[in-house]
Structure formats: C-alpha cells, structure tokens
Protein backbone atom coordinates (compact mmCIF):
# COMPACT_ATOMS: atom_id res chain seq x y z
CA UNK A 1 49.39 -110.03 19.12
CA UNK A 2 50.88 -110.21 16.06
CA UNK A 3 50.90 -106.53 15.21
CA UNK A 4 52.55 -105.30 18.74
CA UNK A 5 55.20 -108.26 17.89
CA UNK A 6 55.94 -106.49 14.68
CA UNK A 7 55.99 -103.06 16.75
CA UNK A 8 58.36 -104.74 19.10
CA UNK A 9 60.54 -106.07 16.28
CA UNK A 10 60.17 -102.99 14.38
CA UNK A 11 61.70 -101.22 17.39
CA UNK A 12 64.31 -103.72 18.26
CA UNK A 13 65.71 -103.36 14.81
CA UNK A 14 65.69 -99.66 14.80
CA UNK A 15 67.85 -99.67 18.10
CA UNK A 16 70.10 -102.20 15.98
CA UNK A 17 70.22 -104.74 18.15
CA UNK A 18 67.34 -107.79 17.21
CA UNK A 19 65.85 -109.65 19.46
CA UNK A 20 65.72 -113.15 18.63
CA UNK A 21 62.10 -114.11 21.00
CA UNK A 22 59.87 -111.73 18.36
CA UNK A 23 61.37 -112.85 15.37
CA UNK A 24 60.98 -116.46 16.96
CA UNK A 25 57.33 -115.42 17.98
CA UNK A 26 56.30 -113.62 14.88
CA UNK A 27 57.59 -116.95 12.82
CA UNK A 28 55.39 -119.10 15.18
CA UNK A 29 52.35 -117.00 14.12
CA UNK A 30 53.50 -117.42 10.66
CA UNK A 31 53.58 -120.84 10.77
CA UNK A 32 50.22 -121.01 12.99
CA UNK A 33 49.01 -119.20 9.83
CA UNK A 34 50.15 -121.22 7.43
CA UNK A 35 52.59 -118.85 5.50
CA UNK A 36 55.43 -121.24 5.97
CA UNK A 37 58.46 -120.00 3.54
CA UNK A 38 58.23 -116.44 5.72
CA UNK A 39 57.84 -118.38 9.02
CA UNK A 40 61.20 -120.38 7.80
CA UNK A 41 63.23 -117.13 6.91
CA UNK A 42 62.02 -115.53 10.67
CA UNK A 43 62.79 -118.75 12.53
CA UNK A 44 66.14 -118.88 10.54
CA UNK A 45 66.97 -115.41 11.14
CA UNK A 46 66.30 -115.96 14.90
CA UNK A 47 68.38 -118.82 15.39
CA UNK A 48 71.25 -117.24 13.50
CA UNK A 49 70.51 -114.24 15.87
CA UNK A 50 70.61 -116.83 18.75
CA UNK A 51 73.49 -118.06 17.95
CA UNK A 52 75.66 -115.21 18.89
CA UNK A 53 74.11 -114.71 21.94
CA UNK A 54 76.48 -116.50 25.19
CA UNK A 55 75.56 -118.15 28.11
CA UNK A 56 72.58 -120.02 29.51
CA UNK A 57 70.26 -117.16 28.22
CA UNK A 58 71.30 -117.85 24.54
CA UNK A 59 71.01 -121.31 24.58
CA UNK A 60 67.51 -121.30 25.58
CA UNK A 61 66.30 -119.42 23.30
CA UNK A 62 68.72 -121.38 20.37
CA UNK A 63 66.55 -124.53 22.15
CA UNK A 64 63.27 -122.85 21.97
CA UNK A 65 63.82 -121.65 18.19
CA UNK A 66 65.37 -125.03 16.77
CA UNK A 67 62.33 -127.03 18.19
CA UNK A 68 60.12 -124.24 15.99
CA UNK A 69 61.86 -125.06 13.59
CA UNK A 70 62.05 -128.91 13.28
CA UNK A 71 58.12 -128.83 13.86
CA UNK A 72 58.13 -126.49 10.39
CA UNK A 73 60.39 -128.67 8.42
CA UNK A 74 57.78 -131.72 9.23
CA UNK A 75 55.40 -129.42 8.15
CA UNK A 76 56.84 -128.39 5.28
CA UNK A 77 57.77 -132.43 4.68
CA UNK A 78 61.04 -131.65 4.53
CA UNK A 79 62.10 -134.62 6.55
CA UNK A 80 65.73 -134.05 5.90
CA UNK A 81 65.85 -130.77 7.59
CA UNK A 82 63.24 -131.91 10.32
CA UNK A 83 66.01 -134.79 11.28
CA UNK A 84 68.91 -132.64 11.18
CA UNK A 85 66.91 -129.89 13.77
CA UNK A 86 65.49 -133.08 16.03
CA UNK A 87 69.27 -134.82 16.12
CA UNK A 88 71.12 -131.14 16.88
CA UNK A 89 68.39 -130.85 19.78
CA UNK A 90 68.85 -134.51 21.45
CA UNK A 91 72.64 -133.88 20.87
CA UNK A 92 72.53 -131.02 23.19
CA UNK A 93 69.15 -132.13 25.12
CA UNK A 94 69.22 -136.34 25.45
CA UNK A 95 66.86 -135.35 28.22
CA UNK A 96 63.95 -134.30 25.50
CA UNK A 97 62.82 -137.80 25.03
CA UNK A 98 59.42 -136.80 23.35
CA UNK A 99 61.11 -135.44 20.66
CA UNK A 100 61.98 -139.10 19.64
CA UNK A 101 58.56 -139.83 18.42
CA UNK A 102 59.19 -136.87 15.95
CA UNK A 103 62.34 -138.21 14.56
CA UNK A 104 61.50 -141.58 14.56
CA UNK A 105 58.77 -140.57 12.15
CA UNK A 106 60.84 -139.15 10.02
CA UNK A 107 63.00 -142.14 9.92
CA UNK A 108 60.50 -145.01 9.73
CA UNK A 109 59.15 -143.45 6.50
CA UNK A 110 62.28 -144.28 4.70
CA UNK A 111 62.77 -147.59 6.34
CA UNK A 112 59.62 -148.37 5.56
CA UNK A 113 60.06 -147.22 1.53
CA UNK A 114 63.37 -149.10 1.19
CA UNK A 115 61.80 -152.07 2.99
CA UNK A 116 58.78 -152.33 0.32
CA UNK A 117 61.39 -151.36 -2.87
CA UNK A 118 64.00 -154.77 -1.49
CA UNK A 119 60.96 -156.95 -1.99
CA UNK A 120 59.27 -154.87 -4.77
CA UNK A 121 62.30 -153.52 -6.69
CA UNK A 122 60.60 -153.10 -10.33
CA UNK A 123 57.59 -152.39 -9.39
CA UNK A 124 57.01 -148.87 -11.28
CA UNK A 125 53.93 -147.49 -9.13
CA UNK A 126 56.57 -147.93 -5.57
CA UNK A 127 59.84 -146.26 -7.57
CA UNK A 128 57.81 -142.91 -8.39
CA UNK A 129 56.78 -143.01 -4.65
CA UNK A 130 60.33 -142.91 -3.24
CA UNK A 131 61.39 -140.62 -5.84
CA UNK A 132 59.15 -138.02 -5.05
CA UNK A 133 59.90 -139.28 -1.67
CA UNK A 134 63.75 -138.13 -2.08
CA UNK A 135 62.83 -134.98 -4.08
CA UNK A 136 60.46 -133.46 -1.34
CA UNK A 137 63.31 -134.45 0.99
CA UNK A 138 65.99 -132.38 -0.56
CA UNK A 139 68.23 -135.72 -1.63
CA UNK A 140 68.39 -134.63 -5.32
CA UNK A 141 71.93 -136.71 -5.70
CA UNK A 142 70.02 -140.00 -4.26
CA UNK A 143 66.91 -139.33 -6.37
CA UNK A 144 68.76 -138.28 -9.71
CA UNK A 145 70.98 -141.74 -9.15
CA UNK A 146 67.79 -143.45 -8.07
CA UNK A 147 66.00 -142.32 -11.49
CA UNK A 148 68.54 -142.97 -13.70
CA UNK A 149 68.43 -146.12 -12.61
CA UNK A 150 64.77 -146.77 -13.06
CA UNK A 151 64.81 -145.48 -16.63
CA UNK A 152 68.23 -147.65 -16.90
CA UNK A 153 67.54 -151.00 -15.76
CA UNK A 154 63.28 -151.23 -15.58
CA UNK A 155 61.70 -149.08 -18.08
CA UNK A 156 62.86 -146.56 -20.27
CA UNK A 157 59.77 -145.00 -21.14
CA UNK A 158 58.52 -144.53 -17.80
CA UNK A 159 56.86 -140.90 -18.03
CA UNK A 160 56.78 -140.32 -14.39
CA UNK A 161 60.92 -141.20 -14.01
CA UNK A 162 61.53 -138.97 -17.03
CA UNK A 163 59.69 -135.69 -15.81
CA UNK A 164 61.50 -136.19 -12.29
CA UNK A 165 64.66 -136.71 -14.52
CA UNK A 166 64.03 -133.46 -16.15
CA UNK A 167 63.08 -131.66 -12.73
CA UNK A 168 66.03 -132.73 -11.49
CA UNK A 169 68.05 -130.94 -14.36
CA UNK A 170 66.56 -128.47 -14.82
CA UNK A 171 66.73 -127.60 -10.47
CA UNK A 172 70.59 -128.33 -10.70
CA UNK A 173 70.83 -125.68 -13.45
CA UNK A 174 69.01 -123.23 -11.74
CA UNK A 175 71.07 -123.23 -8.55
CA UNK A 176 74.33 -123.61 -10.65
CA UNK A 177 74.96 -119.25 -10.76
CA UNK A 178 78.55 -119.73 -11.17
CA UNK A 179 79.70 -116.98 -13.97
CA UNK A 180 82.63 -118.93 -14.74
CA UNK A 181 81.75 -119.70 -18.64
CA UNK A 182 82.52 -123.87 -18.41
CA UNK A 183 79.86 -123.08 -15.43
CA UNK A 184 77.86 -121.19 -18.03
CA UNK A 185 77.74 -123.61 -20.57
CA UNK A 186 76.84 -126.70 -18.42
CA UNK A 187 74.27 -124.80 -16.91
CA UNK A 188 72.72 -124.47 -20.69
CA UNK A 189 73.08 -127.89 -21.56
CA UNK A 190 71.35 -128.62 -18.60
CA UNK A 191 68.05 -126.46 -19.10
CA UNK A 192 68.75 -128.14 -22.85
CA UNK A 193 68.42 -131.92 -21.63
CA UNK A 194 65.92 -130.94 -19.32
CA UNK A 195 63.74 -129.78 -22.13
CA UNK A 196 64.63 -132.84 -24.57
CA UNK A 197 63.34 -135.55 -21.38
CA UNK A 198 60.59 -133.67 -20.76
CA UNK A 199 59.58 -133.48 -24.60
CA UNK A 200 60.27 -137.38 -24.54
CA UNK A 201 57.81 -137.86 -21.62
CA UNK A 202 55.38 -135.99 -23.84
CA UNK A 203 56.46 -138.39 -26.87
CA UNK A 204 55.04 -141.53 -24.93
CA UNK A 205 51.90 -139.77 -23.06
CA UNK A 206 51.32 -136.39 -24.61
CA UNK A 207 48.63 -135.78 -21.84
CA UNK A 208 51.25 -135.79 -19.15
CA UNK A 209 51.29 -132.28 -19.78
C-alpha cells in the first residue's frame, strides 16, 4: 500500500498538481509506523495543500487531515498543538462530539497539575513535573517564567530547575537566526548562560551529567 501511495504521489507531483488524500494517506502510514516527525511534515503539507482547495470537496479533506493530525500531536504529547487541531475542528464541526474526550484530555492534565502545585506549591518533586510538563508542550515563555521562579523563591540549587533553565536558553538561542548583530550577540550570550547554569547544575550534583 504504501509503495503504490508513493507511486501515486510521485505521479501527482510530476503532473504539478499534489493531491492532498496520498500525502494525507502516506502520513497516516507514517504515523501507523511510528516515524512521527515525517508523518507531521506529510500531514502538514496536506493540509496546507487542502487549504487551497474550494468548496465542499476541500473541506473534507481539510476535516479528514486536521483530525490526523490532532491524533499525532497527542501522540507526539504535544498537547498544545493537539488542542489547537481538536478546537479548529469543533469550531467548524460542533457536531463531532467524540472528539471532546480527546480535548478534554488534554485539558484535564493541566488542571489537574495546577490543582496539585495550589496545594503543593514548594514541593520540588511536583515543580519539575509541570516544567517538563510546559516544555514538552511547547510553552517555553510559561516554563522559563515558571523556572525562574522555582530557582527564585524555593531553591536555588535545584539541579533539575537549572538544567531546564539552561535548555530553555540555550532552545531560545538556537531559534533566534536573526543576522542583525544586537541579534547576534544575544544569541551568544545566550548559548554563554546556558553553559554557565548548566556547569552550576554540575557544581551541586556532578553526576547529573
């Protein structure tokens, strides 16, 4: 199946116009088989593809390809992405009520963290948990603010805040490709303080390495 999809798609590409159903179909079997960062790009490709197609015939398949695509974020625990794909669908669908079970998941986890941190709120072991929590989720501004404010207010030498401190900067530095030299420059200080916190971490538990 998968090899007369990539025929198809093969084909549809060389005739310049793309069907969106094979790259949908070929990131299904992606995802079906695990490879999950190429069954995102296909999926993405295909809605994008979607997207410019009018009428009843293009919205189906837009449907089709965003559900895909929520089910991969979960999968991928991306829960940010999986609740922006379930809320875009039951805008446009209210009718798809089983989808609320997936996007209620994705909700109650972080009801359910910030419930346990209001009645635990120094508790060391719970404030690692949500800030992985953020960082697998994509909410780098909540979790640098949220980390900070562990190592600010609770405990200053807590190894596991300062390596996601130092993740944190050193991910923000990455992504910052601006050529504009200020841009430059604050993009080196930033590998630089990621390697100073993460040389701290090692300064209280040398084994965290």
């Amino acid at each position: 199946t998968a090899h007369a999809l990539r025929e198809a798609l093969w084909i549809s590409e060389a005739s310049g116009q793309i069907d969106p159903r094979l790259l949908n179909n070929l990131g299904a079997l992606q995802h079906m088989d695990c490879h999950l960062d190429t069954a995102q790009s296909m999926c993405e490709a295909a809605l994008t593809k979607a997207a410019s197609i009018s009428g009843s015939s293009g919205e189906a398949m837009s449907t089709s390809i965003l559900y895909n695509l929520a089910r991969l974020y979960e999968d991928k625990e991306d829960l940010v992405m999986a609740k922006e794909a379930y809320d875009k669908l039951l805008t446009r669908h209210p009718e798809y009520a089983h989808m609320l079970a997936n996007l209620n998941q994705v909700n109650d986890a972080h009801e359910i963290l910030k419930h346990a941190l209001t009645a635990h709120t120094s508790n060391l072991n719970l404030r690692a948990y949500y800030t992985s929590f953020l960082i697998q989720n994509n909410q780098l501004k909540v979790a640098k603010d949220f980390v900070y404010a562990t190592l600010k207010d609770y405990e200053r030498s807590d190894v596991y805040s300062l390596c996601a401190a130092a993740l944190i900067m050193y991910n923000q530095s990455r992504k910052n490709r601006d050529p504009n030299p200020k841009a430059l420059e604050e993009r080196k200080c930033g590998f630089q303080r990621a390697v100073e916190t993460y040389q701290k971490a090692l300064q209280f538990d040398p084994l965290c390495a």
